[in-house]
Protein backbone atom coordinates (compact mmCIF):
# COMPACT_ATOMS: atom_id res chain seq x y z
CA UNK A 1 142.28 163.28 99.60
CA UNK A 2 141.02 159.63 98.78
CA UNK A 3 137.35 159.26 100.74
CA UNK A 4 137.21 156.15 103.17
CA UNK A 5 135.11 153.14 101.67
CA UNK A 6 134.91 151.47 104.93
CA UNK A 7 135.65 153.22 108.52
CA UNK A 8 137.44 150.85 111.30
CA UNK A 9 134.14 150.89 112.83
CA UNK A 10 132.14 149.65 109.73
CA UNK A 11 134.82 146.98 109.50
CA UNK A 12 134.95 145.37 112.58
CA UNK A 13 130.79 145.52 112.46
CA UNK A 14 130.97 143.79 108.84
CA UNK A 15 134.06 141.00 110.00
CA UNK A 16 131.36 140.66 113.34
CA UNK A 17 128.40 139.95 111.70
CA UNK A 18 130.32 137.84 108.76
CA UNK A 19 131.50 135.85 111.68
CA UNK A 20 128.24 135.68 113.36
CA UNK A 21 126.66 133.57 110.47
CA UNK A 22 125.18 136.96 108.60
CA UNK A 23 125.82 136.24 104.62
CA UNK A 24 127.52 138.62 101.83
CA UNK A 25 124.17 139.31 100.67
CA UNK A 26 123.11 140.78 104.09
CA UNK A 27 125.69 142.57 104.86
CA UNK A 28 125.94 144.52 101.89
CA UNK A 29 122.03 145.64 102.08
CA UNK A 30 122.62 146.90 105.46
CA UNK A 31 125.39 148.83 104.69
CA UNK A 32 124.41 149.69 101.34
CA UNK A 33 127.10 148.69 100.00
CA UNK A 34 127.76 145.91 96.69
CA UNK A 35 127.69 142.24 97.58
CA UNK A 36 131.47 142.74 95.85
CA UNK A 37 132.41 145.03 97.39
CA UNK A 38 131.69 143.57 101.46
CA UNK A 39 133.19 140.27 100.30
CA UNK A 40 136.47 142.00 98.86
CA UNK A 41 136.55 143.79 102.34
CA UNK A 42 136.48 140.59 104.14
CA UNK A 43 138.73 138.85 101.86
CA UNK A 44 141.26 141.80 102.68
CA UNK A 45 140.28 141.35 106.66
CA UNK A 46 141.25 137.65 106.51
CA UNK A 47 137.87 136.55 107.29
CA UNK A 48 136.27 135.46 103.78
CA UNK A 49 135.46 131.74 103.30
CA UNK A 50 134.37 130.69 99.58
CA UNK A 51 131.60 128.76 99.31
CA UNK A 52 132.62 124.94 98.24
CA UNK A 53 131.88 124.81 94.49
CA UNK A 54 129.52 121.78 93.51
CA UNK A 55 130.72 119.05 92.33
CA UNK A 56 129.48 117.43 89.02
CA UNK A 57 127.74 114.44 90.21
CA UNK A 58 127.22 111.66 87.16
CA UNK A 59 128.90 108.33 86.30
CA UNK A 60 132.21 108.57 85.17
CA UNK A 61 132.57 107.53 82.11
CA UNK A 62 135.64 105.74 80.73
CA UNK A 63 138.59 107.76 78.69
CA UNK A 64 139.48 106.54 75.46
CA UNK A 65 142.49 104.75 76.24
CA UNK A 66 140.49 102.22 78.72
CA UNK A 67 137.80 101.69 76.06
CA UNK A 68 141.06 100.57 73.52
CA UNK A 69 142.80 98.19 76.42
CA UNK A 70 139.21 96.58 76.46
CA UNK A 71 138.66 96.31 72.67
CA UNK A 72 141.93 94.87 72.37
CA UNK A 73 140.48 91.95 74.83
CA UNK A 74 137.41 91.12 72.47
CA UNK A 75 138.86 92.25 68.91
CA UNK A 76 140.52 89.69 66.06
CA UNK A 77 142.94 92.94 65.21
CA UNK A 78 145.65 95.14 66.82
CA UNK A 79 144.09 98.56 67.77
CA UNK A 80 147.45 100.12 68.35
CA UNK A 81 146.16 102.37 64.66
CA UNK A 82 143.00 103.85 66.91
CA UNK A 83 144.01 105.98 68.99
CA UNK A 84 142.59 109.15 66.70
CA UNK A 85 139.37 107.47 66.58
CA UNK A 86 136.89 109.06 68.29
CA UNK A 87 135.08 107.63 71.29
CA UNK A 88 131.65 106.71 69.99
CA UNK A 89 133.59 105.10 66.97
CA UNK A 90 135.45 102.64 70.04
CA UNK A 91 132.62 102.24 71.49
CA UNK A 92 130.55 101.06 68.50
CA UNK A 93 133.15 98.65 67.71
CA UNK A 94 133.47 97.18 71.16
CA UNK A 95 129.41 96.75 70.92
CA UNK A 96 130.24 94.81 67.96
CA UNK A 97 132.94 92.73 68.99
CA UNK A 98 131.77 92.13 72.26
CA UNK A 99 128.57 90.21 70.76
């Protein structure tokens, strides 16, 4: 017979105290039980809500197909024959031509 991880009682407590503002981390010390373990069982109980992931913060820089469209502006050539240049190489060139 397969032993019981978690009894009803055990469950409502953890979905309780989840709900109550107790984290992962504390439930699973006071049960002794793994912090993956209580967040599997209230991902099964419907209760679980992920933590938002952080975002990158930083400037975004431009792809290589707006650094072309603005070379084009500024350069005395087509640049249709760039595209597998790399984007330092665009970059450099634009520095140039934009002077």
């Amino acid at each position: 017979m397969k032993t019981q991880n978690y009894t009803p009682a055990m469950t409502a407590q953890i979905v309780t105290n989840y709900q109550s503002g107790a984290s992962v981390e504390q439930i699973a010390k006071s049960i002794d039980k793994s912090v993956r373990s209580v967040r599997s069982k209230l991902v099964r109980e419907g209760v679980y809500i992920a933590a938002e992931k952080p975002k990158a913060k930083g400037v975004k820089e431009a792809t290589k197909k707006e650094l072309l469209l603005e070379l084009e502006t500024v350069a005395p050539f087509p640049v249709d024959g760039l595209l597998g240049a790399t984007k330092e190489a665009i970059k450099a060139m634009l520095k140039h031509y934009a002077e």
